[in-house]
Protein backbone atom coordinates (compact mmCIF):
# COMPACT_ATOMS: atom_id res chain seq x y z
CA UNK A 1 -9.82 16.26 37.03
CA UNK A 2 -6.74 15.89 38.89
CA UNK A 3 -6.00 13.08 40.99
CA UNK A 4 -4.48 13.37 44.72
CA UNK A 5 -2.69 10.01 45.11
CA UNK A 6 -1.83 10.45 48.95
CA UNK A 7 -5.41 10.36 49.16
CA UNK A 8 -6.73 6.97 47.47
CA UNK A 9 -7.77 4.16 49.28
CA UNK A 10 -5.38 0.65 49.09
CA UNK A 11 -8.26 -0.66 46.90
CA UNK A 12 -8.63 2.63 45.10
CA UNK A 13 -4.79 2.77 43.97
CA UNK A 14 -4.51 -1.24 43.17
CA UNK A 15 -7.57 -0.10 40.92
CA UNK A 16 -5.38 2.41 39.68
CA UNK A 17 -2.38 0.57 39.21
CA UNK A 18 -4.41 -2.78 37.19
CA UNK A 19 -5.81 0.26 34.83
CA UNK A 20 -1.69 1.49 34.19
CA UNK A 21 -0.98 -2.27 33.68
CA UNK A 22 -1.37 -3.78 30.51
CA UNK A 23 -2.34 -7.49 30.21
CA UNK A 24 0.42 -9.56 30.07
CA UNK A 25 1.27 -13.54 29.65
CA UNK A 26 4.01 -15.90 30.20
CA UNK A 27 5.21 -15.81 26.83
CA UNK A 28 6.70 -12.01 26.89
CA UNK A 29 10.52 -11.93 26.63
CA UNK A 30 10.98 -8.56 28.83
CA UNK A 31 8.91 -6.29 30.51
CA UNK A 32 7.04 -3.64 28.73
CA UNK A 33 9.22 -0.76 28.30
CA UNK A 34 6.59 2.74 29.55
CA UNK A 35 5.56 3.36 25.49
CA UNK A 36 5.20 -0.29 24.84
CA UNK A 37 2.96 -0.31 28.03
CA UNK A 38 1.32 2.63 26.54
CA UNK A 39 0.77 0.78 23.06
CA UNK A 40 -0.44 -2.56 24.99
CA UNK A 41 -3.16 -0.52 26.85
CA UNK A 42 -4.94 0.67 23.72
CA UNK A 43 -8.71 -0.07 23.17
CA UNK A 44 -8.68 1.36 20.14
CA UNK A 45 -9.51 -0.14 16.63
CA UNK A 46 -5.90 0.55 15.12
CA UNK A 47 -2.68 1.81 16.53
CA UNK A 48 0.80 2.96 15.36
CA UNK A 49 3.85 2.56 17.24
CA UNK A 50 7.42 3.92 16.61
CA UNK A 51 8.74 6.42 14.20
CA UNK A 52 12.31 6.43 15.24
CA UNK A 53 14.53 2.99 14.54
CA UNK A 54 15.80 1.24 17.68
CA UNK A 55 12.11 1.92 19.80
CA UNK A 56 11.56 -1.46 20.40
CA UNK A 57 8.80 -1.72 17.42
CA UNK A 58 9.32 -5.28 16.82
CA UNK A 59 8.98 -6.22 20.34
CA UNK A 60 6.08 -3.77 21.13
CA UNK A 61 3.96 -5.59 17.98
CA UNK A 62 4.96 -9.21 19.43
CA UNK A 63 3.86 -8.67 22.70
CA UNK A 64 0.61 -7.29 21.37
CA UNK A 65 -0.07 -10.50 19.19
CA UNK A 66 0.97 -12.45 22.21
CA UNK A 67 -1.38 -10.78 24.55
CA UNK A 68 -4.47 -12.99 24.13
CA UNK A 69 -2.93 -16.50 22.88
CA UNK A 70 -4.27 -17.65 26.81
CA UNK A 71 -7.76 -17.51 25.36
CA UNK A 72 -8.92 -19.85 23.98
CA UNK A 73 -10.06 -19.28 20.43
CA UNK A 74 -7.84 -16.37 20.02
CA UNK A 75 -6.17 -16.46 16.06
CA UNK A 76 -3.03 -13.54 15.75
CA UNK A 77 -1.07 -13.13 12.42
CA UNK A 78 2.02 -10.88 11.99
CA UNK A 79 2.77 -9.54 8.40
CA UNK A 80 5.90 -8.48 6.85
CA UNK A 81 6.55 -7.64 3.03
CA UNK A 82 8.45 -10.80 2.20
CA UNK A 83 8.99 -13.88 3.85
CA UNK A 84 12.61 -13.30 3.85
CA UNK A 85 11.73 -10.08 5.70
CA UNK A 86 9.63 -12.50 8.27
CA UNK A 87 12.59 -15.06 8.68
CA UNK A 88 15.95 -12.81 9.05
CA UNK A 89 17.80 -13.00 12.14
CA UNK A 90 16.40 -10.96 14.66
CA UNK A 91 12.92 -10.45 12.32
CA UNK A 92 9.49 -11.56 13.76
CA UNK A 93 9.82 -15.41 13.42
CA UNK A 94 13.67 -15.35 14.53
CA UNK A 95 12.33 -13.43 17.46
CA UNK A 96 8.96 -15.43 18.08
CA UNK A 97 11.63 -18.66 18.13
CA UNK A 98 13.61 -17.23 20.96
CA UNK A 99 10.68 -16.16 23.28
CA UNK A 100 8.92 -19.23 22.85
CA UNK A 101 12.03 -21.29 23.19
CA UNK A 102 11.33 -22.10 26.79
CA UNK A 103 7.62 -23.20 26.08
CA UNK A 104 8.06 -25.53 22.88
CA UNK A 105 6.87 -28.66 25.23
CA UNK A 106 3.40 -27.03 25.42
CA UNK A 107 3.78 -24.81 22.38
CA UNK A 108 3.69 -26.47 19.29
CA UNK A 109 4.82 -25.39 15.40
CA UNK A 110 3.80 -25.36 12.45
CA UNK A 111 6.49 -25.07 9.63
CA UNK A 112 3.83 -25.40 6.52
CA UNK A 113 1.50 -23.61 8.29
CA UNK A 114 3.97 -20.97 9.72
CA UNK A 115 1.75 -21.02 12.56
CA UNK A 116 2.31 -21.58 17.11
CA UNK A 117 -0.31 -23.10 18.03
CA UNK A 118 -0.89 -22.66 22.15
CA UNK A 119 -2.27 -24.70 25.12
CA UNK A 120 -5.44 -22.92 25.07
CA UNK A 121 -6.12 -23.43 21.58
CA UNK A 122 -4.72 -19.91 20.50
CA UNK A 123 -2.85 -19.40 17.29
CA UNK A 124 0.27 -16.86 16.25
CA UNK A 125 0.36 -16.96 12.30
CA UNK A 126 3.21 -14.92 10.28
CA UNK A 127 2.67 -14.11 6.57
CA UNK A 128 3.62 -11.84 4.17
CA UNK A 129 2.27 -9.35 2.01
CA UNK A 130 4.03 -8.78 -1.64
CA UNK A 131 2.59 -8.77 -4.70
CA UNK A 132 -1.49 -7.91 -5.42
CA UNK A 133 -2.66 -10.72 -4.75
CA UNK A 134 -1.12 -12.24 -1.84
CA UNK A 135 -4.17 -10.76 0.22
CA UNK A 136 -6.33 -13.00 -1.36
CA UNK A 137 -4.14 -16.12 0.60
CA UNK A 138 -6.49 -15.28 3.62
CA UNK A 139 -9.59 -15.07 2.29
CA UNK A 140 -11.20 -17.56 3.95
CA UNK A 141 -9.40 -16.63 7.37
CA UNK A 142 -10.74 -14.99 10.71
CA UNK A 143 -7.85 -13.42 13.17
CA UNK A 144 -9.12 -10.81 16.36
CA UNK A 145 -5.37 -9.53 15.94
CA UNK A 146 -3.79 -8.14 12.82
CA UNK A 147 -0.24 -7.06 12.94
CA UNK A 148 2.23 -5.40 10.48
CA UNK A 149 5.94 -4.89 11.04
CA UNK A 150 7.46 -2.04 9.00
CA UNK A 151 4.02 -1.09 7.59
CA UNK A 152 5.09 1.83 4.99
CA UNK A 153 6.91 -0.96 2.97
CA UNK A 154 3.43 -1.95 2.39
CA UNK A 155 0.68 -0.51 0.17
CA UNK A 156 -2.00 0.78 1.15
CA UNK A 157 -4.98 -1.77 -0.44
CA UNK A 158 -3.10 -4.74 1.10
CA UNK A 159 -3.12 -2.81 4.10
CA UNK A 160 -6.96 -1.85 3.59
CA UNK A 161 -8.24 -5.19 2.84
CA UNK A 162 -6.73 -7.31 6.01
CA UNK A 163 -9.72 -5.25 7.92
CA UNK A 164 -12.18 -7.97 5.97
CA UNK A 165 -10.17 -10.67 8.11
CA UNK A 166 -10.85 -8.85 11.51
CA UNK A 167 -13.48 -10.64 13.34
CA UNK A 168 -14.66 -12.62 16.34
CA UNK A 169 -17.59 -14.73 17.48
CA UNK A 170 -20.43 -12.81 19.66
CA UNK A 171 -19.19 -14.95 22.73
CA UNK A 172 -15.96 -13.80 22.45
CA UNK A 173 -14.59 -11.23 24.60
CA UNK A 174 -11.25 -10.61 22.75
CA UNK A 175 -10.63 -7.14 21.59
CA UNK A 176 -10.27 -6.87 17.51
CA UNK A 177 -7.11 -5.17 17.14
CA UNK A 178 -5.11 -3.70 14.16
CA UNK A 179 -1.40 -2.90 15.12
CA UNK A 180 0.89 -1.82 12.81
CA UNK A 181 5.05 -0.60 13.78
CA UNK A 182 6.96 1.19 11.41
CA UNK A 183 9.59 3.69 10.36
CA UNK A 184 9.23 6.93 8.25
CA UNK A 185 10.27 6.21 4.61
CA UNK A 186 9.42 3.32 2.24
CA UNK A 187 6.99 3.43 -1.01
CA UNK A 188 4.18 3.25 1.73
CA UNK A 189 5.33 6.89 3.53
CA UNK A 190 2.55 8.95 2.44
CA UNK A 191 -0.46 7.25 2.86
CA UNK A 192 0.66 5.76 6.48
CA UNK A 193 1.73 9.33 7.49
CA UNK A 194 -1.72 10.63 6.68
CA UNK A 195 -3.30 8.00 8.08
CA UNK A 196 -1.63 8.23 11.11
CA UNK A 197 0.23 10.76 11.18
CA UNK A 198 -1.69 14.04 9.72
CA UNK A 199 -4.85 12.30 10.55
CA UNK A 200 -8.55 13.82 10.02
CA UNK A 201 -9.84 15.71 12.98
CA UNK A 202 -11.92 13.03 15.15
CA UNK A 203 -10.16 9.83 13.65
CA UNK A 204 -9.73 7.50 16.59
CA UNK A 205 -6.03 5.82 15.32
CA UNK A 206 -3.31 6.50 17.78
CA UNK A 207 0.10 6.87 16.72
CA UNK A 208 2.29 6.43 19.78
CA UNK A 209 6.25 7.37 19.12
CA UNK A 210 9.57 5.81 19.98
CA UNK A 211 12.52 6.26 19.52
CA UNK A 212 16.10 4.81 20.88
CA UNK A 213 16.23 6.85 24.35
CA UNK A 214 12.68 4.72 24.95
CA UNK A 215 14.56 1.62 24.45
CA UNK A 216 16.62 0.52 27.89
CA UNK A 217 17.30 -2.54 26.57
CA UNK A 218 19.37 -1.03 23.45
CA UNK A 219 22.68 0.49 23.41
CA UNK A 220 21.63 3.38 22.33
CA UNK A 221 24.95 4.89 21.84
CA UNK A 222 26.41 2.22 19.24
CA UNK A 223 23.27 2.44 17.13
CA UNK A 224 23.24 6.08 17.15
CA UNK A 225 26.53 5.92 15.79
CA UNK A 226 25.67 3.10 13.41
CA UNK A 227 23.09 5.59 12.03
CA UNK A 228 25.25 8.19 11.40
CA UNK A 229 26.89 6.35 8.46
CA UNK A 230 23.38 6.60 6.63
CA UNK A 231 22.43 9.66 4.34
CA UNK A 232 20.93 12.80 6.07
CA UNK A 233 17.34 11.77 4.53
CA UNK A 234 17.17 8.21 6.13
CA UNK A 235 19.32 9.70 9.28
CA UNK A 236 16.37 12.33 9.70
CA UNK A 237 13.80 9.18 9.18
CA UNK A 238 15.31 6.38 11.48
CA UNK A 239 17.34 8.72 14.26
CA UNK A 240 14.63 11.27 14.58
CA UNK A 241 11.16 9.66 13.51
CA UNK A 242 11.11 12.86 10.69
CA UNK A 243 8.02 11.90 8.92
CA UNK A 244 8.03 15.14 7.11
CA UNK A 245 10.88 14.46 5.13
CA UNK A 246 11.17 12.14 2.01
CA UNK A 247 13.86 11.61 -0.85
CA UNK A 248 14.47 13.64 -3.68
CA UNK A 249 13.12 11.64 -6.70
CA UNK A 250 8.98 11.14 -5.15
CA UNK A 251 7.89 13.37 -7.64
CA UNK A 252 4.05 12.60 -7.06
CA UNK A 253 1.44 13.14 -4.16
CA UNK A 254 -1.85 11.55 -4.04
CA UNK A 255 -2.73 14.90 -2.43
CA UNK A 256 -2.05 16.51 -5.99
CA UNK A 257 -5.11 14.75 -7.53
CA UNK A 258 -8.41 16.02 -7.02
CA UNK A 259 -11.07 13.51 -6.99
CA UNK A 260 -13.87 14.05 -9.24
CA UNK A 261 -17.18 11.76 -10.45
CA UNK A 262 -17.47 13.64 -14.06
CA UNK A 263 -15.56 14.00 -16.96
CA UNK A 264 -16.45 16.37 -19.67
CA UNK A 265 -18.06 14.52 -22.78
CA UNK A 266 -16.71 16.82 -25.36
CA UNK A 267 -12.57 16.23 -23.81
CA UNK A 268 -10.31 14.52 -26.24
CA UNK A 269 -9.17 11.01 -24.90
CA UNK A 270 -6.70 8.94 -25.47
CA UNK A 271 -5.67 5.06 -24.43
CA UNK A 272 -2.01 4.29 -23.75
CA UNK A 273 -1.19 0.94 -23.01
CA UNK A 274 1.81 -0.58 -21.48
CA UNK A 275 2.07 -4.14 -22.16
CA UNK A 276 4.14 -6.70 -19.72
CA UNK A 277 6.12 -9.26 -21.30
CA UNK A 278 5.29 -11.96 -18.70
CA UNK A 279 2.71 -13.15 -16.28
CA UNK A 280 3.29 -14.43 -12.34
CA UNK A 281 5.30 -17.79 -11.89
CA UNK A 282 7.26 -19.58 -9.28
CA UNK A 283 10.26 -17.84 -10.06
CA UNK A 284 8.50 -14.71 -10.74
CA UNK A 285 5.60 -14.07 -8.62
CA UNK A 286 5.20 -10.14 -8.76
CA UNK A 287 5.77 -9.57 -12.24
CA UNK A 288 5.23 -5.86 -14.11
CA UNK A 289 1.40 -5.45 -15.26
CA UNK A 290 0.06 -4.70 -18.70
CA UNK A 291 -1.81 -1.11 -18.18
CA UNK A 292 -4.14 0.81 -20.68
CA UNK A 293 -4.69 4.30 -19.03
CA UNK A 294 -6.81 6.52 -20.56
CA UNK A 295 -6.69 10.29 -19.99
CA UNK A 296 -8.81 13.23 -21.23
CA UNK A 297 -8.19 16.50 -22.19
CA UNK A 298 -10.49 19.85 -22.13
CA UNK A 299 -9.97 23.48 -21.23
CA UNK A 300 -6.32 22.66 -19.90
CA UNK A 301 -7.37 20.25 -17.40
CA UNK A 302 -6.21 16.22 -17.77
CA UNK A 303 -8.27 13.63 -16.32
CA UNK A 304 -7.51 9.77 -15.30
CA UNK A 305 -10.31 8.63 -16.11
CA UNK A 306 -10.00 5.02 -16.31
CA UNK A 307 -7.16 2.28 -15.80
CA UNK A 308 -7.09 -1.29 -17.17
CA UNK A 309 -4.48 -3.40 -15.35
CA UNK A 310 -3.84 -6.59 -15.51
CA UNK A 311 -1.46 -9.93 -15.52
CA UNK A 312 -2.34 -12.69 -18.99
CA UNK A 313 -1.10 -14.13 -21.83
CA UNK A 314 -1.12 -12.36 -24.84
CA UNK A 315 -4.27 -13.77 -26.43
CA UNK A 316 -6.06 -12.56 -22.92
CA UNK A 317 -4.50 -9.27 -23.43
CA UNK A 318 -5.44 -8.93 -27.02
CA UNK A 319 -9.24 -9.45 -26.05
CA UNK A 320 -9.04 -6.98 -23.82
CA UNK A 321 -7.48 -4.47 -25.64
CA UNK A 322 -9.77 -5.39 -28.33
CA UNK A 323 -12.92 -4.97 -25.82
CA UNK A 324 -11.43 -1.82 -24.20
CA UNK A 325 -11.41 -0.18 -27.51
CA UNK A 326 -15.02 -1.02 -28.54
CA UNK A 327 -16.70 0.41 -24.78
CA UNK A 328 -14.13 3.29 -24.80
CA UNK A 329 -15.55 4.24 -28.51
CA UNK A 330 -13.78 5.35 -32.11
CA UNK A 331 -13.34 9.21 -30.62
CA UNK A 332 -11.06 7.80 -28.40
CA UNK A 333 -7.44 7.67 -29.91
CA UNK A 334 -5.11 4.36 -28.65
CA UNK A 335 -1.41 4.30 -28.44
CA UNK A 336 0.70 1.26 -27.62
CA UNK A 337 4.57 1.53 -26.45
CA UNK A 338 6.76 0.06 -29.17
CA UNK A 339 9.50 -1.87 -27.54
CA UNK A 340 12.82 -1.74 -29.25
CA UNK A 341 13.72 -3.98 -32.20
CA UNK A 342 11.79 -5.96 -34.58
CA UNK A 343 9.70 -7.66 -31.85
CA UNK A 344 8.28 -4.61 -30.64
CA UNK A 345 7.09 -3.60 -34.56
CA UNK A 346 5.55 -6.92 -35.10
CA UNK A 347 3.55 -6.53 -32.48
CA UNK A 348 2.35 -3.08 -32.94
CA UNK A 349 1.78 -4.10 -36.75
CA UNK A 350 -0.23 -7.43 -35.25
CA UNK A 351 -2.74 -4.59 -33.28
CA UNK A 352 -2.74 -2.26 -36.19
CA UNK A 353 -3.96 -4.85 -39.03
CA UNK A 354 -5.87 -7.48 -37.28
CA UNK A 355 -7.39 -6.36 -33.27
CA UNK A 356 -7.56 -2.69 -33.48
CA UNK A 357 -8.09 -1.74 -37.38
CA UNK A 358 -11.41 -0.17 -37.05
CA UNK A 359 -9.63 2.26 -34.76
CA UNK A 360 -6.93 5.23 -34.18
CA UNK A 361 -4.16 3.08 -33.35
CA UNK A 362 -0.41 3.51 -33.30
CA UNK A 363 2.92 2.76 -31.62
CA UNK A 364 4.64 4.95 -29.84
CA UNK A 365 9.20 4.71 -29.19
CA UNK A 366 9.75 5.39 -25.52
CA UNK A 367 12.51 8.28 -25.09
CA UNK A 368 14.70 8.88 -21.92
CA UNK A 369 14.28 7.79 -18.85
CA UNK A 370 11.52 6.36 -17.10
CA UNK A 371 11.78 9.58 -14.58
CA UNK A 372 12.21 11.93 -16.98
CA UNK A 373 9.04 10.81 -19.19
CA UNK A 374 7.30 11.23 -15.69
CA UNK A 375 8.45 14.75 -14.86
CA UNK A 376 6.00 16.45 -17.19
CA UNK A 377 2.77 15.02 -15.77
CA UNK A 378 4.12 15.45 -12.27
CA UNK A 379 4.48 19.37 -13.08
CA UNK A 380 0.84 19.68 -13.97
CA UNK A 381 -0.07 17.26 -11.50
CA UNK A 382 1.70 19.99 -8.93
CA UNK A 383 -0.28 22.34 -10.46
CA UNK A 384 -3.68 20.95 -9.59
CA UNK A 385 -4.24 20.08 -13.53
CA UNK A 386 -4.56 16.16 -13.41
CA UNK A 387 -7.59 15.09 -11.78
CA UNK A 388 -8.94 11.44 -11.45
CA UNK A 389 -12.44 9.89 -11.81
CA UNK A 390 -13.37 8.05 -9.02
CA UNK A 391 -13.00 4.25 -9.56
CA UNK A 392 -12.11 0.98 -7.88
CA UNK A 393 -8.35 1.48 -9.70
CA UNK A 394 -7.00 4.50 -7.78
CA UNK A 395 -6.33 3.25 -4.69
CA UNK A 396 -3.91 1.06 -6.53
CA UNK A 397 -2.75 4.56 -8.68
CA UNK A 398 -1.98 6.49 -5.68
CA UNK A 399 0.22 3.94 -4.13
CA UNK A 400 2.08 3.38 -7.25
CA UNK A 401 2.60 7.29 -7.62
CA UNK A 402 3.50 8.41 -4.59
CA UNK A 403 6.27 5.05 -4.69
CA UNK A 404 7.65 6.17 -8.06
CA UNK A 405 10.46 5.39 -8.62
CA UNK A 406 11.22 3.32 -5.73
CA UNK A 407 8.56 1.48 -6.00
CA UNK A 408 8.40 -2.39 -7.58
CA UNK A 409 6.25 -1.17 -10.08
CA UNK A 410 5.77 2.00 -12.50
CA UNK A 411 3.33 0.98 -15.58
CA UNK A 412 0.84 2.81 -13.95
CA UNK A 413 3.08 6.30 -13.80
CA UNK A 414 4.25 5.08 -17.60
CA UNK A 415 0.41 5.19 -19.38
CA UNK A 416 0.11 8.06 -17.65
CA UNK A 417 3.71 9.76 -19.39
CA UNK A 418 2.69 8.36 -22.22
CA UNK A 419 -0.96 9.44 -22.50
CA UNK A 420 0.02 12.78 -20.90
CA UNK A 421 2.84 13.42 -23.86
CA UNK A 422 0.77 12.05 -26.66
CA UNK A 423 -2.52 13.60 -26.18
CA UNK A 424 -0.78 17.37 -26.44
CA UNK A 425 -0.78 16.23 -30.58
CA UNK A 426 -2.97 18.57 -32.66
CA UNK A 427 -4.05 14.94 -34.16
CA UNK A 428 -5.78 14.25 -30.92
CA UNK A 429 -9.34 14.86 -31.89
CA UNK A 430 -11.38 16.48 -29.30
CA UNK A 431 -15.34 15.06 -29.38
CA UNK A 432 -17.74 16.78 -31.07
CA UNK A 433 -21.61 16.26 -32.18
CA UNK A 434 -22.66 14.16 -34.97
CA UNK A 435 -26.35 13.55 -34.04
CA UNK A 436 -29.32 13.50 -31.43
CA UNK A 437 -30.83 10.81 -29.44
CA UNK A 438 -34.26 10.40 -29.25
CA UNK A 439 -34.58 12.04 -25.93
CA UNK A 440 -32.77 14.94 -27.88
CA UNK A 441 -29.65 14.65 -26.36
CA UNK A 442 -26.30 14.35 -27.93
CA UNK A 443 -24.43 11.73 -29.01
CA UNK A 444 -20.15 12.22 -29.94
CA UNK A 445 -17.76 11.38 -32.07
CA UNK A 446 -14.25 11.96 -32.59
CA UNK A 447 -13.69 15.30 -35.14
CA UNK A 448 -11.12 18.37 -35.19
C-alpha cells in the first residue's frame, strides 16, 4: 500500500521516521551510512552485509555489537579467523580502541579477557575462530549478539555451532542476533554464498550489499585504483561483490555429492588412511589430522561412506586403526600412505606384522601432486558418481573440499585420492555371500 507523506499527521511521520531509525548509542564513531541503517534495522535471526570491499563492513558489524551494550545484561562477541586478524591496525579491536577512546573513564578493559566491559553491565568480547576446536573455548558462554568479520574465511561447523551460544534470559528484551560481514572468496565461499546468497525459497537470512559508492566516508577513487593492481578473479570479488566467480584450482562442490542413508552391502570397500606426524601444541595449534576414509564401490558408483579423523599420538592412533579395522570387517581392504624413506617403511611394516595382520593391509607411495592425485575423484565427483552417507563427518568433508587447495587442510581430499585410485585394483574384492543368519538373511565376506 502506498504511502502519501504530505498527508501524515506530525505524530504519524515522527512514527515513521523512529521506524527508519535504527537504535543507536553513544559509543558509534559515525553515523550510519543508508545500508548500514538498513543492516541495523533488521529483526531477523541472521544477516549478511557487504559483498564488495570498501562498504563499510567492519563498521556496519561494530555498530551492531554496540547497539545494546546500554542494557544491562547485554554480552556481544566479534569473531575473526585469527587473533592477528582481530588485532591489525584498522581490524575490529584496533577499531573498537579508537571509538571507545573517548569513554575509557566509564568503559573498562579487559586484556586477558579481551573483553569492554560497560556502565550498564554490558560486555563486547572479540575471539577468534581457527582450528576445530577453538569453538569449544565458549562452551560454557551465553552472548544475545554473535558477530563474524570476513565470515567465508571461516568454515562452516564453526560457523554452525556459535548458534548453541545464542541465548537470553525470559526477562530480557534484547534481540538474539547473528551478524556476519564478508567478501566473496575465501575457503568459506560456497557454503556462505548458498547460505546467503542462493538461499532456499522462504529462508528468512537477509543478505544486504555494499559496496565502495555506499561508503561516503571512503575515498572511493584511491581504493578503486588500489584494487585494480589485484588479479581479475579477486578484482571481480572485492570491486564488484561477484559471488559467482571463484579461482581456478576449487576443483570440488559440495553440490556434486548426493546425500544418501544406504550403501549397497555387496560394494567393495576400501580404508585409506592418512596419518599426521604431529598433534596440536603451543607452537602448533592447528596441526594436519590423521584420516581413514573409507569408500565403496558397486555398479560404477563410489560412496564416502565413513571418515575417521582425528589428532593423537601414535599409540592412540594405532588403537584406532586397530578398532576401525575390526567394526569395518576382513572384506574391507586397508591401505596406509607410505611416506618417503625408511621411516615411512617401518611404519607400514609395524601395521602389517603386529596391529593389522589378520587383515588386507598395505602401503601405498604417493605420486604427483597433491592436486593432481585429486583431479580424478573430482571428475567423477562432477559427474554425479561419488555420493556420501550421511554422518556427523561431512559437514567437516564439504568444507574441506570445496577449500581444496587453499584450504589449511587436505587429508580429507587425500583418503579420498587415495581410496578413489586404489579401489579401481582388480585385487579389490567386492562382498559376496558366505552364509545365512538365522533370520535367513545374509551375512558377507570379502571374495572375487
Amino acid at each position: 500500500m502506498a504511502i502519501d507523506i504530505d498527508k501524515l499527521s506530525e505524530a504519524q511521520m515522527m512514527m515513521l521516521m523512529k521506524k527508519l531509525t535504527p537504535k543507536t548509542t553513544k559509543y558509534f564513531f559515525h553515523t550510519p551510512t543508508p545500508k548500514q541503517s538498513a543492516f541495523l534495522l533488521l529483526d531477523c535471526l541472521e544477516s549478511l552485509y557487504g559483498g564488495s570491499a570498501g562498504g563499510g563492513k567492519s563498521d556496519a558489524l561494530m555498530m551492531a555489537a554496540l547497539q545494546y551494550v546500554d542494557t544491562p545484561g547485554y554480552a556481544a562477541i566479534l569473531f575473526r579467523k585469527t587473533y592477528a586478524d582481530l588485532s591489525l591496525p584498522e581490524a575490529l579491536m584496533d577499531r573498537a580502541k579508537q571509538w571507545l577512546a573517548p569513554y575509557m573513564q566509564e568503559v573498562h578493559w579487559s586484556e586477558k579477557k579481551k573483553t569492554y566491559t560497560f556502565p550498564s553491565g554490558a560486555t563486547l568480547t572479540f575471539g577468534y575462530l581457527d582450528s576445530p576446536t577453538d569453538k569449544y573455548v565458549y562452551q560454557g558462554s551465553a552472548f544475545q549478539f554473535i558477530g563474524f568479520d570476513e565470515l567465508t574465511q571461516l568454515t562452516e561447523d564453526n560457523y554452525r555451532y556459535m548458534f548453541s551460544r545464542l541465548r537470553r534470559l525470559v526477562s530480557s528484551t534484547v534481540p538474539l542476533r547473528i551478524r556476519a560481514a564478508s567478501n566473496p572468496g575465501g575457503v568459506g565461499h560456497s557454503w556462505v554464498k548458498n547460505r546467503f546468497i542462493t538461499k532456499e525459497e522462504g529462508s528468512t537470512r537477509i543478505f544486504i550489499p555494499a559496496g565502495i559508492d555506499d561508503n561516503p566516508y571512503l575515498n572511493s577513487e584511491e581504493y578503486a585504483k588500489a584494487l585494480e593492481n589485484l588479479d581479475p578473479v579477486t578484482q571481480a570479488q572485492l570491486r564488484d561483490g561477484n559471488w559467482d566467480i571463484k579461482k581456478e584450482g576449487a576443483i570440488f562442490s559440495k553440490d556434486q555429492f548426493e546425500i544418501v542413508d544406504i550403501v549397497p552391502a555387496k560394494a567393495k570397500r576400501i580404508r585409506f588412511w592418512d596419518f599426521a606426524s604431529t598433534i596440536p601444541s603451543a607452537k602448533n595449534k592447528d596441526p594436519d589430522w590423521t584420516v581413514g576414509l573409507k569408500l565403496a564401490l558397486y555398479q560404477g558408483i563410489y560412496y564416502i561412506e565413513d571418515i575417521r579423523r582425528v589428532r593423537a599420538l601414535p599409540s592412540e592412533v594405532e588403537n584406532l586403526v586397530y578398532q576401525t579395522a575390526c567394526l569395518d570387517g576382513v572384506q574391507c581392504v586397508i591401505r596406509i600412505e607410505q611416506e618417503p624413506g625408511s621411516s615411512g617403511a617401518i611404519t607400514i611394516d609395524n601395521y602389517q606384522r603386529k596391529i593389522l595382520n589378520k587383515f588386507n593391509c598395505k602401503g601405498v607411495r604417493a605420486t604427483g601432486s597433491k592436486i593432481l592425485r585429486a583431479e580424478r575423484a573430482s571428475v567423477a565427483a562432477g559427474k554425479g558418481l561419488i555420493k556420501v552417507k550421511s554422518g556427523p563427518w561431512i559437514i567437516d568433508f564439504f568444507d574441506e573440499a570445496e577449500g581444496f587447495p587453499d584450504a589449511p587442510h587436505d587429508d580429507q581430499i587425500d583418503g579420498l585420492s587415495g581410496a578413489f585410485d586404489e579401489i579401481q585394483s582388480k585385487y579389490i574384492p567386492y562382498a559376496i555371500p558366505i552364509g545365512t543368519t538365522k533370520g535367513g538373511g545374509s551375512y558377507w565376506a570379502g571374495g572375487m
